[in-house]
N, C-alpha and C. Protein backbone atom coordinates (compact mmCIF):
# COMPACT_ATOMS: atom_id res chain seq x y z
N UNK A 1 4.82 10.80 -23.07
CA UNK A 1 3.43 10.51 -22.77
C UNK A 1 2.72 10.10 -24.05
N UNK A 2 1.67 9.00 -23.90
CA UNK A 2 1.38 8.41 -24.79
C UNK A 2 -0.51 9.79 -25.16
N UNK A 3 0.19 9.52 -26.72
CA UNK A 3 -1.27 10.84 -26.89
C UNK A 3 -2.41 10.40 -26.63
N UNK A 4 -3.17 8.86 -26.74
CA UNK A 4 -4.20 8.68 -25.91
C UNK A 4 -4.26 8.99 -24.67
N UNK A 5 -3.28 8.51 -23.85
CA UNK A 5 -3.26 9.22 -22.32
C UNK A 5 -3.67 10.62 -22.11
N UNK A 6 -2.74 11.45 -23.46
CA UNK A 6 -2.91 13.33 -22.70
C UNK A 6 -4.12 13.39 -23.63
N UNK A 7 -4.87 12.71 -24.27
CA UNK A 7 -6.18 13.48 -24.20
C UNK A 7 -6.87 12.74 -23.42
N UNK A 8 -6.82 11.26 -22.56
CA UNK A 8 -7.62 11.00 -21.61
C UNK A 8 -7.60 12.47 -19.92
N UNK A 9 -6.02 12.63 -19.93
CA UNK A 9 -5.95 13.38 -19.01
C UNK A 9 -6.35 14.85 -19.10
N UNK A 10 -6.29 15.66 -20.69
CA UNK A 10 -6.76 16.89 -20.85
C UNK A 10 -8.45 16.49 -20.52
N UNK A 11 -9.31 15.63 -20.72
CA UNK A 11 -10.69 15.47 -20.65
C UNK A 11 -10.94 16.16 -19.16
N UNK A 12 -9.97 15.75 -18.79
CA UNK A 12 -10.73 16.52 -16.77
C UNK A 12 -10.60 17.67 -17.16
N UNK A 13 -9.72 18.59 -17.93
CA UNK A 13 -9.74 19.90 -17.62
C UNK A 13 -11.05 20.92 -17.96
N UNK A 14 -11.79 21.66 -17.11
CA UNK A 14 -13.11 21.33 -17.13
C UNK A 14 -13.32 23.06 -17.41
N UNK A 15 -14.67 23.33 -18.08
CA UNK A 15 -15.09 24.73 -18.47
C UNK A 15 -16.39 24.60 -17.82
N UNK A 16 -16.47 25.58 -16.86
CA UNK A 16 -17.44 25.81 -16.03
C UNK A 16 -18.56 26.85 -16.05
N UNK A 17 -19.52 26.98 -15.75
CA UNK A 17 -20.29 28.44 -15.77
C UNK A 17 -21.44 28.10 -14.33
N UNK A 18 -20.78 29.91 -13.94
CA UNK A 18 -20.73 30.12 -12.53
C UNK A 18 -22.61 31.16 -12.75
N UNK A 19 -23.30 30.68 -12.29
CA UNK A 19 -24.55 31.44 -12.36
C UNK A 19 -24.36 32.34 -10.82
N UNK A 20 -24.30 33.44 -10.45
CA UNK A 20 -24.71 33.96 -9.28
C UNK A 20 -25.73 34.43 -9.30
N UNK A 21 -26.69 34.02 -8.16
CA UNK A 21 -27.36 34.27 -7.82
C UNK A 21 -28.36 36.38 -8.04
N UNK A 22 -29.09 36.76 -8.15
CA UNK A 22 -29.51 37.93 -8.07
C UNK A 22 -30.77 38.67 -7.56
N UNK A 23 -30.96 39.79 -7.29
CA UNK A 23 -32.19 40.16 -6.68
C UNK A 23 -33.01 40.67 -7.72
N UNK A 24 -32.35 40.95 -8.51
CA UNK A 24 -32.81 42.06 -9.68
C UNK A 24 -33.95 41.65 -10.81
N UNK A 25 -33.90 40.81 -11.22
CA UNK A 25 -34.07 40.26 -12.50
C UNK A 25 -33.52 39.98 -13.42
N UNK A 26 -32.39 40.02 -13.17
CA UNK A 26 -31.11 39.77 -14.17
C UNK A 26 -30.23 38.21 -13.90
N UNK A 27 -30.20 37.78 -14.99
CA UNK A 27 -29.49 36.74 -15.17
C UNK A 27 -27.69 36.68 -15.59
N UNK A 28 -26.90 36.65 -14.81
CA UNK A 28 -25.57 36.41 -14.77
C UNK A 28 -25.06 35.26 -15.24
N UNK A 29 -23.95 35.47 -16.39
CA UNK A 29 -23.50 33.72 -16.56
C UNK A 29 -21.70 33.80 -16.86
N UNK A 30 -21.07 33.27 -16.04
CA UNK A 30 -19.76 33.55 -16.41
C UNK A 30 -19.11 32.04 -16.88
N UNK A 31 -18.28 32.11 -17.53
CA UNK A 31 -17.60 30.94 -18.49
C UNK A 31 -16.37 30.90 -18.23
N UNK A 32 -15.55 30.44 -17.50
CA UNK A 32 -14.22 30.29 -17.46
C UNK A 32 -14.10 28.98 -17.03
N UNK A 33 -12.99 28.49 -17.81
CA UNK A 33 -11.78 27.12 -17.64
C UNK A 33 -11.66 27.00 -15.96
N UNK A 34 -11.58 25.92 -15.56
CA UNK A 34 -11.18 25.47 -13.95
C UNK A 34 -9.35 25.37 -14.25
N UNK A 35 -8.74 25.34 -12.79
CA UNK A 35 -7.54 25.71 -13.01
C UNK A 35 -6.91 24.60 -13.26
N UNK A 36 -5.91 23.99 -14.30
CA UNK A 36 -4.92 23.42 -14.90
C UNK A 36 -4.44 22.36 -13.82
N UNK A 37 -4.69 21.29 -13.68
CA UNK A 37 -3.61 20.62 -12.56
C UNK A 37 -2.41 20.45 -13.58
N UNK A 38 -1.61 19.91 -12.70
CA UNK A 38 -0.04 19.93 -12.96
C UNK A 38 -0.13 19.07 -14.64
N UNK A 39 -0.82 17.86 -14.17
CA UNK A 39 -0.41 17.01 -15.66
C UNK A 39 -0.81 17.68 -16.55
N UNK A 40 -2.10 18.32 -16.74
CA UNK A 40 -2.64 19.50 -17.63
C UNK A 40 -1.06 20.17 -18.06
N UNK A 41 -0.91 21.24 -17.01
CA UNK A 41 0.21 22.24 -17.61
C UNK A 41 1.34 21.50 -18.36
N UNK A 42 1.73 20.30 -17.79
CA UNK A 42 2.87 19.68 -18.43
C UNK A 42 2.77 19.44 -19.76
N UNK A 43 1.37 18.60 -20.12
CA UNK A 43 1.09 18.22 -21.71
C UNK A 43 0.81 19.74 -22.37
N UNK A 44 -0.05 20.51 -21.73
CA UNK A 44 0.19 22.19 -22.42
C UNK A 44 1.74 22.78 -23.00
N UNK A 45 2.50 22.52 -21.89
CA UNK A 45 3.98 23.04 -22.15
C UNK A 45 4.80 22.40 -23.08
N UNK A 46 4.31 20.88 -23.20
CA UNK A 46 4.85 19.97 -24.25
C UNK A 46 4.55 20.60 -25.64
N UNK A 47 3.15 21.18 -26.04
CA UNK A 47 2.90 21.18 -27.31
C UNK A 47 2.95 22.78 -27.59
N UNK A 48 3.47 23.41 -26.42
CA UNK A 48 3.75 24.90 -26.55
C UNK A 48 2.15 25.75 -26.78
N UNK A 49 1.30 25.24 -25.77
CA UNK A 49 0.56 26.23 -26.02
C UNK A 49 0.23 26.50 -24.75
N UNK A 50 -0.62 27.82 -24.20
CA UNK A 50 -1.08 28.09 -22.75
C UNK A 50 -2.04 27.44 -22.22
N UNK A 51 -2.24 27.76 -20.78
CA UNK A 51 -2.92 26.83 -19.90
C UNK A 51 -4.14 27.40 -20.05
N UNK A 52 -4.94 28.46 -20.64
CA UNK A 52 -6.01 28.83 -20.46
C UNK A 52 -6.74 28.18 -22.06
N UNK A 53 -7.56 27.49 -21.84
CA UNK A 53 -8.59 26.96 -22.87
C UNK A 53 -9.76 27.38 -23.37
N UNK A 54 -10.32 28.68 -22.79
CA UNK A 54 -10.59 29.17 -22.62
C UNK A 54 -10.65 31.28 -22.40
N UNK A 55 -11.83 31.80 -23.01
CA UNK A 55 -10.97 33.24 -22.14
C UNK A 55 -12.44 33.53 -20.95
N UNK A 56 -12.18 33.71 -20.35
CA UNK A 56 -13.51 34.07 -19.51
C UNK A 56 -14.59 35.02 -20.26
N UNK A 57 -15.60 34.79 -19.94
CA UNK A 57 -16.93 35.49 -20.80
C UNK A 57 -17.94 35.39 -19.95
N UNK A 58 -18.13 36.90 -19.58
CA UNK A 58 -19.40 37.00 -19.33
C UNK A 58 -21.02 37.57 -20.11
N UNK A 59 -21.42 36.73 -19.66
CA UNK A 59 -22.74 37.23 -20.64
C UNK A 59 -24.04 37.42 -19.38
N UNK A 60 -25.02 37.97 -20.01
CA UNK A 60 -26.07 38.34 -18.96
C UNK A 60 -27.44 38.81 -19.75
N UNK A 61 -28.24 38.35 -18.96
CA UNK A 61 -30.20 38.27 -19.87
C UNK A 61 -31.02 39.03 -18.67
N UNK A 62 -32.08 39.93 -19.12
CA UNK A 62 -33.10 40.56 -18.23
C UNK A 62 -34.39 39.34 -18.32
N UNK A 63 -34.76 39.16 -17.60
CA UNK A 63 -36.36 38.28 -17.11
C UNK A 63 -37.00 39.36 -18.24
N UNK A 64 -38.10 38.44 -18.44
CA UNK A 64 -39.14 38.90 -19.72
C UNK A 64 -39.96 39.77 -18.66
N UNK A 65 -40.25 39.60 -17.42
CA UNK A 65 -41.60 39.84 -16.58
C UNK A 65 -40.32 41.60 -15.91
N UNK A 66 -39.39 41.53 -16.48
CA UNK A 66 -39.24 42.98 -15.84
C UNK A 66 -39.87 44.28 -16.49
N UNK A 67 -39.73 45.51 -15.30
CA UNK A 67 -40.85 46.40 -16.25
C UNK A 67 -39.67 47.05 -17.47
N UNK A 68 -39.98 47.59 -18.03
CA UNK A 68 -38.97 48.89 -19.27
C UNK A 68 -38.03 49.55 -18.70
N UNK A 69 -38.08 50.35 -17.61
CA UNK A 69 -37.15 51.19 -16.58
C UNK A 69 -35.77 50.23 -15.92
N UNK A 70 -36.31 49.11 -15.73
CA UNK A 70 -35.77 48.32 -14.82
C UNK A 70 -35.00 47.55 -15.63
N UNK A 71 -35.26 47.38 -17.10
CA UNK A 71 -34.23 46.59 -18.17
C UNK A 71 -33.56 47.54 -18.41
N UNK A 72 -33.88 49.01 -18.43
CA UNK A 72 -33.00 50.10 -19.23
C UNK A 72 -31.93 50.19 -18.32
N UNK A 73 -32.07 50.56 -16.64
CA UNK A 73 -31.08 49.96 -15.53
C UNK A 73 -30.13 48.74 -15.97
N UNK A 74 -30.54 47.85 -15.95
CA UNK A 74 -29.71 46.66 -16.10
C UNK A 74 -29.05 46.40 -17.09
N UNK A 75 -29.26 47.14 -18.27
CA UNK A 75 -28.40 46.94 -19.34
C UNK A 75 -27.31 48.22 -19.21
N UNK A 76 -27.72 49.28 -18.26
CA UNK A 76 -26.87 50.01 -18.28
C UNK A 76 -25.29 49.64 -17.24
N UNK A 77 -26.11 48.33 -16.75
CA UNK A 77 -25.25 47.95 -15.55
C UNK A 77 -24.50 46.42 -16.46
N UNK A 78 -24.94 46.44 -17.22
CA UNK A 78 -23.38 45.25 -18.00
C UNK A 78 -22.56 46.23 -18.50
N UNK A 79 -23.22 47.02 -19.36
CA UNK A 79 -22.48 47.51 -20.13
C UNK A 79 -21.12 48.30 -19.25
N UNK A 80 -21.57 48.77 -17.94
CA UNK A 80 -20.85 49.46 -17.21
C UNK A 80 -19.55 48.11 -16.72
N UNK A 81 -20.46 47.44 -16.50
CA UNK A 81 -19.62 46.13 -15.88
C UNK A 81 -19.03 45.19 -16.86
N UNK A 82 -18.83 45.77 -18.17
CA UNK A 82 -17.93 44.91 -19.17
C UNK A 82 -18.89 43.89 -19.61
N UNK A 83 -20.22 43.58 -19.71
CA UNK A 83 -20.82 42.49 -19.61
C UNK A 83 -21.42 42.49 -21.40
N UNK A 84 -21.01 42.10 -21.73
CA UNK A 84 -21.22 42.15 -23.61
C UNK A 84 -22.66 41.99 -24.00
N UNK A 85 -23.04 40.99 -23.64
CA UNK A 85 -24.40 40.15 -24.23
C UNK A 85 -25.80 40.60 -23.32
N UNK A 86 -26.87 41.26 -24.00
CA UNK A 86 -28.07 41.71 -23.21
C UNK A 86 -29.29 41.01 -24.08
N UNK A 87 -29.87 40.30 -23.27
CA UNK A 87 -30.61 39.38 -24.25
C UNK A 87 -32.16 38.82 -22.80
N UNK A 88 -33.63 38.97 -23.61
CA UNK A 88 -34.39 38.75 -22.62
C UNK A 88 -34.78 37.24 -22.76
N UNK A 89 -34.86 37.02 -21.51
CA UNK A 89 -35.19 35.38 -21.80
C UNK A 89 -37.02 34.76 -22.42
N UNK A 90 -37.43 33.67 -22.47
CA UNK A 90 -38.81 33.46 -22.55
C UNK A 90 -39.13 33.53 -23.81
């Protein structure tokens, strides 16, 4: 495979961030790589490295307009939920 080609074809392989939706006031943001199509894995396996380009990361922000109680909640709820980053927006 010609190396202009596998970096025209690595260009699709795409890093995404998934916002879900919430009731709370809390802002959710997750970061992970979309999955590898085949030509992906092949030029990966060629140069010996893995298919993930990525490691997944989640990060997460409280609304400025929440009250004190209700951020102290929500940060207690990343931290519980692996969620690294607590940061208010605005």
């Amino acid at each position: 495979m010609v190396a202009g080609n596998s970096r025209q074809t690595l260009k699709t392989h795409q890093i995404n961030t998934i916002v879900p939706p919430t009731d709370s006031g809390l802002v959710f943001r997750i970061r992970k790589d979309s999955t590898p199509e085949t030509a992906h894995r092949e030029i990966y396996e060629k140069l010996g490295l893995g298919t993930e380009i990525i490691r997944p990361r989640k990060t997460g922000a409280v609304q400025k307009k929440t009250r004190h109680s209700d951020e102290k909640k929500l940060q207690a709820l990343f931290f519980s939920s692996s969620f690294p980053k607590v940061r208010k927006l605005g």
